[in-house]
Each structure stands twice: as structure tokens, then as C-alpha cells.
N, C-alpha and C. Protein backbone atom coordinates (compact mmCIF):
# COMPACT_ATOMS: atom_id res chain seq x y z
N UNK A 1 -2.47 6.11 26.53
CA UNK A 1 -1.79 6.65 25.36
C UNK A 1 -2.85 7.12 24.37
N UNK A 2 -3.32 8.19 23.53
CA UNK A 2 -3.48 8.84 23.49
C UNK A 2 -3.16 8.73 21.76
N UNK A 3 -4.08 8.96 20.53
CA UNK A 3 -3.64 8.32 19.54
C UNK A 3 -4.82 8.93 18.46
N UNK A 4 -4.23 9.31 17.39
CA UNK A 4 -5.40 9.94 16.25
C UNK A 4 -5.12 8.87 14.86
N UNK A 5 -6.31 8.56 14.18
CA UNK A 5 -6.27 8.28 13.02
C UNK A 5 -7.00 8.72 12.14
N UNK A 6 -6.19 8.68 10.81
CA UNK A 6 -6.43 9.92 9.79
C UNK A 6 -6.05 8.65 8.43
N UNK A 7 -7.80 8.75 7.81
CA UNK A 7 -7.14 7.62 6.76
C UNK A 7 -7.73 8.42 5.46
N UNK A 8 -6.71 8.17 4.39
CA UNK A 8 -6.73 9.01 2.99
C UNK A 8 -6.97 8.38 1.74
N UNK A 9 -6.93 8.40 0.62
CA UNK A 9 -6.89 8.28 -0.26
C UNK A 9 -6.24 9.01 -1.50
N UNK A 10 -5.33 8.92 -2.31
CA UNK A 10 -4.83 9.24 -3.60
C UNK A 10 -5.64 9.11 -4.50
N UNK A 11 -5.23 10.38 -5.21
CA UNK A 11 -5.50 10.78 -6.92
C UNK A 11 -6.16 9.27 -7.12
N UNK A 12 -5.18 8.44 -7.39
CA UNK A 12 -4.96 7.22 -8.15
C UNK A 12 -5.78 5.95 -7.52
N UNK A 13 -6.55 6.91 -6.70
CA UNK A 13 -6.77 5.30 -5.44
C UNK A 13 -6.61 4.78 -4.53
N UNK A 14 -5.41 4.45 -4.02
CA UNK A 14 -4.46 4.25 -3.48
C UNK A 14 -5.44 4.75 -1.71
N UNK A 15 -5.20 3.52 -1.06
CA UNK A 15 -5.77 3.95 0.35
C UNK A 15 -5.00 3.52 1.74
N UNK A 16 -4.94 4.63 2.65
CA UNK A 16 -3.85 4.64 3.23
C UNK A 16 -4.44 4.98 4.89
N UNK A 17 -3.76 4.65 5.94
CA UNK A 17 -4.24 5.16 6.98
C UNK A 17 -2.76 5.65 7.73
N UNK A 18 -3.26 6.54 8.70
CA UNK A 18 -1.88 7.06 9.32
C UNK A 18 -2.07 7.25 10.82
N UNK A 19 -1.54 6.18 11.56
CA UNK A 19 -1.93 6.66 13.07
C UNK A 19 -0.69 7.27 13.79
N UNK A 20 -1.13 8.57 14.22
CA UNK A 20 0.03 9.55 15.36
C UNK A 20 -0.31 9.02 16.46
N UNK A 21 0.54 8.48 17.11
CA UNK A 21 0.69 8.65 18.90
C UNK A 21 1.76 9.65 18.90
N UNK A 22 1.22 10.73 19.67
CA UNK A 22 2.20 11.99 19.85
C UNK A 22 3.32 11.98 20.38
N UNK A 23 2.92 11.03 21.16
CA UNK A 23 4.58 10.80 22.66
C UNK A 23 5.10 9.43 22.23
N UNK A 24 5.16 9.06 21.16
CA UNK A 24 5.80 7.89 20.49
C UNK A 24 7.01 7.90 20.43
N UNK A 25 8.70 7.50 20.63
CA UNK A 25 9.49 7.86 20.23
C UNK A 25 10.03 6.64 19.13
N UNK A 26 9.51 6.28 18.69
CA UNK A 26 9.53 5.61 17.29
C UNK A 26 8.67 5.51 16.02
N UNK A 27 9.14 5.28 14.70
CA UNK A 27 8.37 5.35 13.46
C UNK A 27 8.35 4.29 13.03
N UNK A 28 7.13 3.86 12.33
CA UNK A 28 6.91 2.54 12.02
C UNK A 28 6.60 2.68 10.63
N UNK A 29 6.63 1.88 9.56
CA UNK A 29 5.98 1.88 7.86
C UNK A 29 5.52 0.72 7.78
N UNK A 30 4.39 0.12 7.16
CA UNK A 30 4.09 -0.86 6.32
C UNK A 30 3.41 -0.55 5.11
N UNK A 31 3.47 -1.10 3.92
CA UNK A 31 3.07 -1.31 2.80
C UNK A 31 2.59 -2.25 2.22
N UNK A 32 1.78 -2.54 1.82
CA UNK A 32 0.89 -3.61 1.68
C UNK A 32 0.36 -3.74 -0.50
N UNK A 33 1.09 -4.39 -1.14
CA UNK A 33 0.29 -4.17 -2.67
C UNK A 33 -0.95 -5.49 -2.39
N UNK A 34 -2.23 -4.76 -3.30
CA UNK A 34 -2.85 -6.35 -4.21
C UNK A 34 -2.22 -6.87 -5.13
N UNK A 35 -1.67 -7.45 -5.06
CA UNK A 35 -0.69 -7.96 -6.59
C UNK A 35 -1.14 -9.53 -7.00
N UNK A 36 -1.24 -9.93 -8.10
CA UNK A 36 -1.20 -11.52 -8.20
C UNK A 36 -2.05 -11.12 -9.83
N UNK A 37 -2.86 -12.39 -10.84
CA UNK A 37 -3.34 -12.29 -11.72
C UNK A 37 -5.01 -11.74 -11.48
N UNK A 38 -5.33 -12.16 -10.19
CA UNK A 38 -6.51 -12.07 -10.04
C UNK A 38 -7.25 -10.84 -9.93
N UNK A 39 -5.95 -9.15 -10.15
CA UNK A 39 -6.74 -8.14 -9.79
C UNK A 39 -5.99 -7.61 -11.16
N UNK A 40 -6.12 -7.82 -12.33
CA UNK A 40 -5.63 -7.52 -13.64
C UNK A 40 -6.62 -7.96 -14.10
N UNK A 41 -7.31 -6.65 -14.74
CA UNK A 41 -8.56 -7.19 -15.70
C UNK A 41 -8.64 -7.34 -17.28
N UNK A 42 -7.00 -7.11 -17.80
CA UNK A 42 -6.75 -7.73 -19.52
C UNK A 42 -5.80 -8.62 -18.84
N UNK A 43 -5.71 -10.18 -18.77
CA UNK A 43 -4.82 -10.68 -18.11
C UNK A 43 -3.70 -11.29 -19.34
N UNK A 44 -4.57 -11.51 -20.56
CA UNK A 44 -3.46 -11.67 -21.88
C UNK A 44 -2.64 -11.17 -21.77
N UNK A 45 -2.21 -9.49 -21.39
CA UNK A 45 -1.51 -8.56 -21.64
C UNK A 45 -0.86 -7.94 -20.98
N UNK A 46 -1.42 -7.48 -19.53
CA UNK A 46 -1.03 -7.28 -18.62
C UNK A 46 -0.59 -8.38 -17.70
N UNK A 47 -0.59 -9.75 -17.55
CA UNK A 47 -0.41 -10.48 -16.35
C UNK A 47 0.78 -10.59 -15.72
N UNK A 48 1.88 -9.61 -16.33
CA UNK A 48 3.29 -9.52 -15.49
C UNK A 48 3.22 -8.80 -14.74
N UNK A 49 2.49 -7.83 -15.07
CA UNK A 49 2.86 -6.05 -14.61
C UNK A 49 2.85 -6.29 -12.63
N UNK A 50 1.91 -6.98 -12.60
CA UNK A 50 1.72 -6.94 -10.42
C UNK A 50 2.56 -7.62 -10.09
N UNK A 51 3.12 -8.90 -10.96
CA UNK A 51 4.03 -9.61 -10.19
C UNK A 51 5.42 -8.79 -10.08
N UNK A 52 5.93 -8.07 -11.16
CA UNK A 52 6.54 -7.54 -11.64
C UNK A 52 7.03 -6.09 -10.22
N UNK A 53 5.93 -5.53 -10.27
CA UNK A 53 5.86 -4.87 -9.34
C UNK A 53 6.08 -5.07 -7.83
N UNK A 54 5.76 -6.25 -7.47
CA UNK A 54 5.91 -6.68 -5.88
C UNK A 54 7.51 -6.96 -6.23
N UNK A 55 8.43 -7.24 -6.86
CA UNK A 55 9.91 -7.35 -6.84
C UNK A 55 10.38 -5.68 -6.97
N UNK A 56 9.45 -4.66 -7.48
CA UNK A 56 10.50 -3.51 -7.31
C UNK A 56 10.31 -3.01 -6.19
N UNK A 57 8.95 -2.75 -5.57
CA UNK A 57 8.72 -2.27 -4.33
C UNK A 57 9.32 -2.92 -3.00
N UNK A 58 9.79 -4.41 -3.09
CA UNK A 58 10.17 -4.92 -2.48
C UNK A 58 11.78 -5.12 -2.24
N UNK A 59 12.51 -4.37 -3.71
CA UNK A 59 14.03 -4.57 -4.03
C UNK A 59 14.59 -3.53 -3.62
């Protein structure tokens, strides 16, 4: 089988990989956040915002 990968990056960062198998007859997604306090660097202020986020992406 027979298979290309093609990995990208966004504007924003954001890093992504995409593997085609051509003769696949199915589609697959995963999504993956860093979320938690430990990757918020004003944590006074911001320390909801990731947790916050893993419930919308996930809802």
C-alpha cells in the first residue's frame, strides 16, 4: 500500500500532518489540543481559556 505524507503548518502555528493512501476507502480525523495551565504563559489571567477550550472542541 502505497501512501504520501504531507505535514503543514498554519498562519497561527498550528501543526498538522496529512497522510493519503490513494486506494483507501475510508476517512479518518484526529485532533489533538495542548491544553492544561502549563502552556499559558499569564496564568493569573488567562488560566481558563485551554481548559475552556478542550470542552468546545470536544462538545
Amino acid at each position: 500500500m502505497k501512501y504520501k505524507i504531507t505535514e503543514y503548518t498554519t498562519k497561527r502555528g498550528s501543526k498538522g500532518l496529512i497522510l493519503n493512501v490513494a486506494d483507501a476507502p475510508v476517512v479518518s480525523m484526529r485532533f489533538q489540543f495542548r491544553a492544561g495551565y502549563r502552556y499559558v504563559k499569564d496564568y493569573d489571567r488567562k488560566s481558563q481559556v485551554a481548559h475552556v477550550l478542550e470542552h468546545v472542541a470536544s462538545g
